[in-house]
Protein backbone atom coordinates (compact mmCIF):
# COMPACT_ATOMS: atom_id res chain seq x y z
CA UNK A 1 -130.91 155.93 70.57
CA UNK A 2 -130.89 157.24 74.23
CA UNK A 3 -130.86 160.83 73.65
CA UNK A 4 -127.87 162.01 76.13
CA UNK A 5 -125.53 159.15 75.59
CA UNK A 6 -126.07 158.98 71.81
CA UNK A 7 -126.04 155.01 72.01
CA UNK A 8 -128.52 152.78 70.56
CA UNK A 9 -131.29 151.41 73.09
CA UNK A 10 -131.26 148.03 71.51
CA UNK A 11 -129.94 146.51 68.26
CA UNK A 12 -130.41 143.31 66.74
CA UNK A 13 -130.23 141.53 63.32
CA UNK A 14 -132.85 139.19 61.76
CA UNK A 15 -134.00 137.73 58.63
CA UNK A 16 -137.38 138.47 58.64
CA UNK A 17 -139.03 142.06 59.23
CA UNK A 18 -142.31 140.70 60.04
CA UNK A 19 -144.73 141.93 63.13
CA UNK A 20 -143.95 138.77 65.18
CA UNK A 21 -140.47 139.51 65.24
CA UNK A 22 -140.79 142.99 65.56
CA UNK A 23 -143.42 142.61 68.44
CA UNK A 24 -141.10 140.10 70.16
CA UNK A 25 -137.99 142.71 69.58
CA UNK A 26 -139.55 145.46 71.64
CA UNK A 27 -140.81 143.31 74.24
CA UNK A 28 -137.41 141.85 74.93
CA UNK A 29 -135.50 145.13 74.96
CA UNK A 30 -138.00 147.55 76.37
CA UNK A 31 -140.15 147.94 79.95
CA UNK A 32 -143.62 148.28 77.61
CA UNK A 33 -144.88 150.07 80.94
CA UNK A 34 -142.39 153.09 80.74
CA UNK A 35 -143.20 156.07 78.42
CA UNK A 36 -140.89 156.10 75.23
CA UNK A 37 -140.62 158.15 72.21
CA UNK A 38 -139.85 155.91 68.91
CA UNK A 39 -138.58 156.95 65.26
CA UNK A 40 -139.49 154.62 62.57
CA UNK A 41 -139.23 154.09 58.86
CA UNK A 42 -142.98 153.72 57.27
CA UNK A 43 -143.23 150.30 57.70
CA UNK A 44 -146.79 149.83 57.73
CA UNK A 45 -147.46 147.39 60.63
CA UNK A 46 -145.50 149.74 62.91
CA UNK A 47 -148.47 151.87 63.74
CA UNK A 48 -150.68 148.34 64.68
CA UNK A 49 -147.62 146.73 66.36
CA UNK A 50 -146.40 149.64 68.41
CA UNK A 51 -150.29 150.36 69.89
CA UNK A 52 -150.29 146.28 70.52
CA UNK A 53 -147.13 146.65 72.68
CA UNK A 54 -146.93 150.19 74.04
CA UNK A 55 -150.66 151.02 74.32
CA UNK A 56 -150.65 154.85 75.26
CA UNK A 57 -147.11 155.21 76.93
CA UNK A 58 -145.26 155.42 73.18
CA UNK A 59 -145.08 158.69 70.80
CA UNK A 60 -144.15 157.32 67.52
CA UNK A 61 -142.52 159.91 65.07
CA UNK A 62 -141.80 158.47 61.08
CA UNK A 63 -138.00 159.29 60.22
CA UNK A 64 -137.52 162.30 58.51
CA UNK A 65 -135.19 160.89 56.47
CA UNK A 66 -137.78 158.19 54.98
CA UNK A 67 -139.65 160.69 54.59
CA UNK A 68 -137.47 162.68 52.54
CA UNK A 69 -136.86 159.88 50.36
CA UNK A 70 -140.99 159.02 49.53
CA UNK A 71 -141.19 162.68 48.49
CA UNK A 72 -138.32 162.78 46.25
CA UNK A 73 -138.84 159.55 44.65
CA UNK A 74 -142.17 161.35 42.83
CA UNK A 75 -140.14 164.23 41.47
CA UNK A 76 -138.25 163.67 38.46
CA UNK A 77 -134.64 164.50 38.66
CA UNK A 78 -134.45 167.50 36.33
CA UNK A 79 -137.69 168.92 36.43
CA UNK A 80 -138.58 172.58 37.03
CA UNK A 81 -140.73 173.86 39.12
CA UNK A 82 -142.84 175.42 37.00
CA UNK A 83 -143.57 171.38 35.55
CA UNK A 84 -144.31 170.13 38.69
CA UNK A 85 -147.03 173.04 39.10
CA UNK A 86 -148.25 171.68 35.48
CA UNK A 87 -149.64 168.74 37.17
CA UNK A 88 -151.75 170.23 39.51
């Protein structure tokens, strides 16, 4: 998303989400020469892929909202807080 216009950068559909198509993705939407920040869920080929493509001109930042979502999923829904400090 550019950052001032609020519009995606590039969007596209597929029916695979596979490295080849991701890898062929960025390199048809983006100058891999030019400096660019990405977001990303935690795919775990993204890291691999996105150092294959972008080399050093790409800061890569996981989504915060992914993230959100790993660290809930471990909690239970109504647990307290003094059970969660039971585990450790």
């Amino acid at each position: 998303m550019d950052a001032e216009t609020k519009r995606p950068l590039a969007d596209e559909l597929f029916d695979k989400k596979n490295p080849e198509t991701i890898k062929q993705f960025l390199m048809a939407n983006f100058d891999t020469t030019k400096p660019l920040y990405i977001v990303t869920d935690f795919y775990s080929s993204y890291p691999s892929i996105l150092k294959e493509v972008f080399g050093d001109n790409l800061i890569h930042q996981y989504c915060l909202f992914h993230l959100n979502k790993l660290i809930v999923k471990d909690f239970p829904k109504n647990t307290t807080i003094a059970q969660e400090l039971l585990k450790y």
